[in-house]
Protein backbone atom coordinates (compact mmCIF):
# COMPACT_ATOMS: atom_id res chain seq x y z
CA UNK A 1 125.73 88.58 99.66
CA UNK A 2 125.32 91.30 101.25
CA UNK A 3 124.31 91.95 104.88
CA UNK A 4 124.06 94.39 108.03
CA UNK A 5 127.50 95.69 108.73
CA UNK A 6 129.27 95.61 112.57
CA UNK A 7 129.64 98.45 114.04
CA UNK A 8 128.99 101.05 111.89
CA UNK A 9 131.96 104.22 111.42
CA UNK A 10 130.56 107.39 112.76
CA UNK A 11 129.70 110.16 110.29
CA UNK A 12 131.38 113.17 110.57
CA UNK A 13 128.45 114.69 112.56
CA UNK A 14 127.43 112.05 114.75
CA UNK A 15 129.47 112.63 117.55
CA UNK A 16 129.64 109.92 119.75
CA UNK A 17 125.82 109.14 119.75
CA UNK A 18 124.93 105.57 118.36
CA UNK A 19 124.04 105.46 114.98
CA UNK A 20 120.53 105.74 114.79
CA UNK A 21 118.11 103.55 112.33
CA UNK A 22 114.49 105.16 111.85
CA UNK A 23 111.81 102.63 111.09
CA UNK A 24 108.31 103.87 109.73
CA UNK A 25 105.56 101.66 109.30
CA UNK A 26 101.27 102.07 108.53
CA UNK A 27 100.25 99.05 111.36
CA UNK A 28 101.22 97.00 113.99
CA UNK A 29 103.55 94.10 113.47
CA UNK A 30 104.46 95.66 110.00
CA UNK A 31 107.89 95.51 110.89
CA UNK A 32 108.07 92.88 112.46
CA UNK A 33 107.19 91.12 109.31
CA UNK A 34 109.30 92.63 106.88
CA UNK A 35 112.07 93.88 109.12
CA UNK A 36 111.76 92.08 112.70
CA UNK A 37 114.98 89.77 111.69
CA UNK A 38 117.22 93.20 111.03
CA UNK A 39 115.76 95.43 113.49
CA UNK A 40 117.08 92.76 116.45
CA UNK A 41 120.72 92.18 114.72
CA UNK A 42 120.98 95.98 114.02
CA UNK A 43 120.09 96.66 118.27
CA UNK A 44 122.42 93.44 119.57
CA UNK A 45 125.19 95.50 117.63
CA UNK A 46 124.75 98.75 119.17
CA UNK A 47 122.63 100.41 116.81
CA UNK A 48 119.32 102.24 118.30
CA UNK A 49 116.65 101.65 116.29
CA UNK A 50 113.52 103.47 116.84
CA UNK A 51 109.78 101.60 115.21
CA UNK A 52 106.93 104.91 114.47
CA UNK A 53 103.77 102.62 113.86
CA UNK A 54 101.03 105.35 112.02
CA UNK A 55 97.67 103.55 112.74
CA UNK A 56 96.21 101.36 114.85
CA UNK A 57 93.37 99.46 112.75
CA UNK A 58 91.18 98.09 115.60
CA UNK A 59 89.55 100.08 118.63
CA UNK A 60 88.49 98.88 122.31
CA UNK A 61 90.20 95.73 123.61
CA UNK A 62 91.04 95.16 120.53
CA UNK A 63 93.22 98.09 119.99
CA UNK A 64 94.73 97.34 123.62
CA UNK A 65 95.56 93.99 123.14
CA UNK A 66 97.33 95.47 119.63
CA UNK A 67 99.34 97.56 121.71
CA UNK A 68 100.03 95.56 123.81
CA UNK A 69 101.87 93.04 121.58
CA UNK A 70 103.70 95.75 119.79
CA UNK A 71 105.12 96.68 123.23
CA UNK A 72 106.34 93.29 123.98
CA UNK A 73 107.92 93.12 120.39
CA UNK A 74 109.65 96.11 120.97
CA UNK A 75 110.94 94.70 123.71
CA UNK A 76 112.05 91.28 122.42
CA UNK A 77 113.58 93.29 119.24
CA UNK A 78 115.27 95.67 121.24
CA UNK A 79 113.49 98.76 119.22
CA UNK A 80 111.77 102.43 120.81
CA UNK A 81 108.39 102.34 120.12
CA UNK A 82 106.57 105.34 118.95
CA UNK A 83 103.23 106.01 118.32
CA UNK A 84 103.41 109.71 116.57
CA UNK A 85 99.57 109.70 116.05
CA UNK A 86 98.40 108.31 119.55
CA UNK A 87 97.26 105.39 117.78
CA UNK A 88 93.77 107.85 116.97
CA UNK A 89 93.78 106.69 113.64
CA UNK A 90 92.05 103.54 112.44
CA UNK A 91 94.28 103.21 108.84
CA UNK A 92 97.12 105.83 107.53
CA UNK A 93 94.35 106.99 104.83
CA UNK A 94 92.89 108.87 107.67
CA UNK A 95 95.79 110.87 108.09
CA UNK A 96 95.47 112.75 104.99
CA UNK A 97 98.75 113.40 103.06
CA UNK A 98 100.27 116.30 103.67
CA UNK A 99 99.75 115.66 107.81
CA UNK A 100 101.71 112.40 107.41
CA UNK A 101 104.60 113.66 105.44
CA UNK A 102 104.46 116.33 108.15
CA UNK A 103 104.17 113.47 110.73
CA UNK A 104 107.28 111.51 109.33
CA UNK A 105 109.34 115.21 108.61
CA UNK A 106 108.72 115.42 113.08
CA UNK A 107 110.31 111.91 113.36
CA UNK A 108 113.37 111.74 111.54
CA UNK A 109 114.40 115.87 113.06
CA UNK A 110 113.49 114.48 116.39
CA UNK A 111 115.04 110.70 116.14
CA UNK A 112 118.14 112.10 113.46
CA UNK A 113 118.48 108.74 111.74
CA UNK A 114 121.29 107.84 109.89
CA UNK A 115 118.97 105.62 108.01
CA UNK A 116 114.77 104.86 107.25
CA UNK A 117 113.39 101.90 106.69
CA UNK A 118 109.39 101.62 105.39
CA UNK A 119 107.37 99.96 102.93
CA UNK A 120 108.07 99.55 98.89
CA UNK A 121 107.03 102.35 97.20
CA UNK A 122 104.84 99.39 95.09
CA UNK A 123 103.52 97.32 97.99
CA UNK A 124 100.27 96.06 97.47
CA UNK A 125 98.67 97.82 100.43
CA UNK A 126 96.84 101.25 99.97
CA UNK A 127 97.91 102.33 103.81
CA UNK A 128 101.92 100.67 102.83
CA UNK A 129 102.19 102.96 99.76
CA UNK A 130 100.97 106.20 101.22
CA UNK A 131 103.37 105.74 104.03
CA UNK A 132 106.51 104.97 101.39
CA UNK A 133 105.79 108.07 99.49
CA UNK A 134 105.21 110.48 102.93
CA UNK A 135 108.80 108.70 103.93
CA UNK A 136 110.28 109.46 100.44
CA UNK A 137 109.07 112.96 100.63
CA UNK A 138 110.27 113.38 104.26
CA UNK A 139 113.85 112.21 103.37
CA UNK A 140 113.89 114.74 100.05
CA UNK A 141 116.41 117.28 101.66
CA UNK A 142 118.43 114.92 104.33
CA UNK A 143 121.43 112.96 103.64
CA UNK A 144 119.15 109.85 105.13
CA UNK A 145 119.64 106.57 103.22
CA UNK A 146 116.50 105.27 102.12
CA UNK A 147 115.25 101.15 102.25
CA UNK A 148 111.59 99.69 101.41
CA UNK A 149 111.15 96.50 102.73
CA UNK A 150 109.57 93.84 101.15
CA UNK A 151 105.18 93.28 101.20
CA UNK A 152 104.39 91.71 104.03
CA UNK A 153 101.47 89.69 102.18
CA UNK A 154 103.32 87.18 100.11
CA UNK A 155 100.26 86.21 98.28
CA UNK A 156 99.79 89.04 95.97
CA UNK A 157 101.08 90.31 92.74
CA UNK A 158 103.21 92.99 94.57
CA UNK A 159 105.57 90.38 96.56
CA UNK A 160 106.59 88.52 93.45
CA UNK A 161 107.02 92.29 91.89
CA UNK A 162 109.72 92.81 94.61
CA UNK A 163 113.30 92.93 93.22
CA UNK A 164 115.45 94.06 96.34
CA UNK A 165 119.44 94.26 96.09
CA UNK A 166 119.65 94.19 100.06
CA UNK A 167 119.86 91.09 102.02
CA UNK A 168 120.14 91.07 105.69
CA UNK A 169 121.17 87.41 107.28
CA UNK A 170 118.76 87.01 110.00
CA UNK A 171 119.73 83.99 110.58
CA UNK A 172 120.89 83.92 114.64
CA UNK A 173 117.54 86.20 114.68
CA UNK A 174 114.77 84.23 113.83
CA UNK A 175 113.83 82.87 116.96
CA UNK A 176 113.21 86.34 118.53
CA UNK A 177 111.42 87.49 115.18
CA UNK A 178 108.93 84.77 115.78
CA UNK A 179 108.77 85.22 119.26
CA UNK A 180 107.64 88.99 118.95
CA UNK A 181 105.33 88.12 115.53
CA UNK A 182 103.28 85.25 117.67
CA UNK A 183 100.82 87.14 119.27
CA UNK A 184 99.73 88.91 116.39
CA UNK A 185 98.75 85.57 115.26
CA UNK A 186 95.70 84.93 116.94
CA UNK A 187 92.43 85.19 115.51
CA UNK A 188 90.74 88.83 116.00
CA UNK A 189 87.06 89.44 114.32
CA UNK A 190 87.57 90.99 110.79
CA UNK A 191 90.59 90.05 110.04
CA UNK A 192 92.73 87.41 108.97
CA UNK A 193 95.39 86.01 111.55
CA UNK A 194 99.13 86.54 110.84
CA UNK A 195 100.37 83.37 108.96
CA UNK A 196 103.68 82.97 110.80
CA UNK A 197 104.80 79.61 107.97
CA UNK A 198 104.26 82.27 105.30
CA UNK A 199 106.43 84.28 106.97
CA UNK A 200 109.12 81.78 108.02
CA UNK A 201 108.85 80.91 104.15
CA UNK A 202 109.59 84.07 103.06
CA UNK A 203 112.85 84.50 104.98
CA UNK A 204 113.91 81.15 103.80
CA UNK A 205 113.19 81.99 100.21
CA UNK A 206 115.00 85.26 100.68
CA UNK A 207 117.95 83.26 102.43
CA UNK A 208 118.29 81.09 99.56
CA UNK A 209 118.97 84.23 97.01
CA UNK A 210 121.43 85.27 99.32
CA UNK A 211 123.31 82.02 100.65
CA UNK A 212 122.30 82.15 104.06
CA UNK A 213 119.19 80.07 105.92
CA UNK A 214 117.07 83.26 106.29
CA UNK A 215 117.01 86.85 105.15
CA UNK A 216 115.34 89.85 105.44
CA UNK A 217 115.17 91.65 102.00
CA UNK A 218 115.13 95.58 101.17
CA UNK A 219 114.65 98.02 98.04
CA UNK A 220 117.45 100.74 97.90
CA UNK A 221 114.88 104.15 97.75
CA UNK A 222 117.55 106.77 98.44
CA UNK A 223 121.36 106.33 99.00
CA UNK A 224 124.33 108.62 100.66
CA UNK A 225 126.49 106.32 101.91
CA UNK A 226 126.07 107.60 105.44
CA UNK A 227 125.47 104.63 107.15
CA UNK A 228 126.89 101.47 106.05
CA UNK A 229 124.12 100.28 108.42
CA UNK A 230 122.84 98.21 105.62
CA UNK A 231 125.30 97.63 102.85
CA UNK A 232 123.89 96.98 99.63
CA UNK A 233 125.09 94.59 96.97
């Protein structure tokens, strides 16, 4: 199996900052679906991880309550937020290409990660994919190690598509995973609420590939060897 390392060696420029994992995602609670588990064992061992969410799909109280949550799941992950685009944007579309890759290029010279972690290149999600590619062109002359996560929407074609060789044990995590995804459960007006058991089911299914209770799952995009952050099987 194989899983988040302990504390991670230094590389030979990182001084004696912490190593430092970026995590780029279109929406809020994006990464908290697909990542939450990892993000809070990768911060309890010392790691900083810092969450850029792109968009912000609703507006008015809507939009603050959104915020809202994200701040309090930053909080119970242990994760910097960010918000590079003010949260002006309704969906990542908006952006336009060339300002996002620009957008993610701003992030990873300002946060100097060791490694990125954003959607599958084939996730089902228009906003998902644009944000993989502007992350795979932002990483194309770093020594940054590269991971997609896995769809969050486990009831399309693209989830059963998924073929990661990472597993992270989340295991000892899941109770603060759910804690920070539970407010994006409620019912908001045009949209569909956050189905935590899908979820829940998806880290168990994910566990059982890997021989632990629950995993978080990951496509290797790009690898140096830098960080050993995640270590891939």
């Amino acid at each position: 199996m194989a899983g988040v390392t302990g504390a991670p060696a230094a590389a030979p420029d990182a001084g004696h900052h912490p190593a430092t994992v970026l995590v780029v995602v279109a929406h809020p609670d994006d990464a908290e679906i697909a990542a939450g588990g990892t993000i809070a064992r990768l911060s309890s061992s010392g790691v900083r991880v810092v969450t850029a969410v792109l968009s912000l799909p609703e507006s008015g109280a809507q939009g603050e309550r959104r915020t809202r949550y994200t701040e309090r799941a930053a909080e119970t992950l242990g994760y910097e937020l960010r918000w590079p685009t003010r949260g002006e944007n309704r969906q990542v579309a908006d952006i336009g290409e060339i300002a996002l890759v620009a957008t993610v290029d701003r992030l990873i010279a300002e946060v100097a990660p060791r490694a990125v972690l954003t959607h599958w290149s084939g996730d089902g999600h228009a906003d998902h994919r644009l944000t993989a590619r502007a992350a795979a062109a932002a990483t194309r002359t770093c020594r940054v190690d590269l991971y997609g996560m896995r769809p969050g929407e486990t009831r399309t074609p693209a989830f059963s598509r998924f073929a990661p060789q990472v597993f992270v044990d989340i295991t000892a995590h899941s109770a603060a995973k759910r804690r920070a995804l539970e407010p994006f459960a409620a019912a908001r007006p045009g949209f569909r609420p956050l189905d935590l058991a899908a979820v829940e089911a998806a880290d168990r299914f994910h566990g059982s590939l890997s021989g632990t209770d629950r995993a978080e799952s990951f496509v290797v995009e790009r690898a140096h060897g830098l960080g050993g952050l995640l270590a891939a099987g």
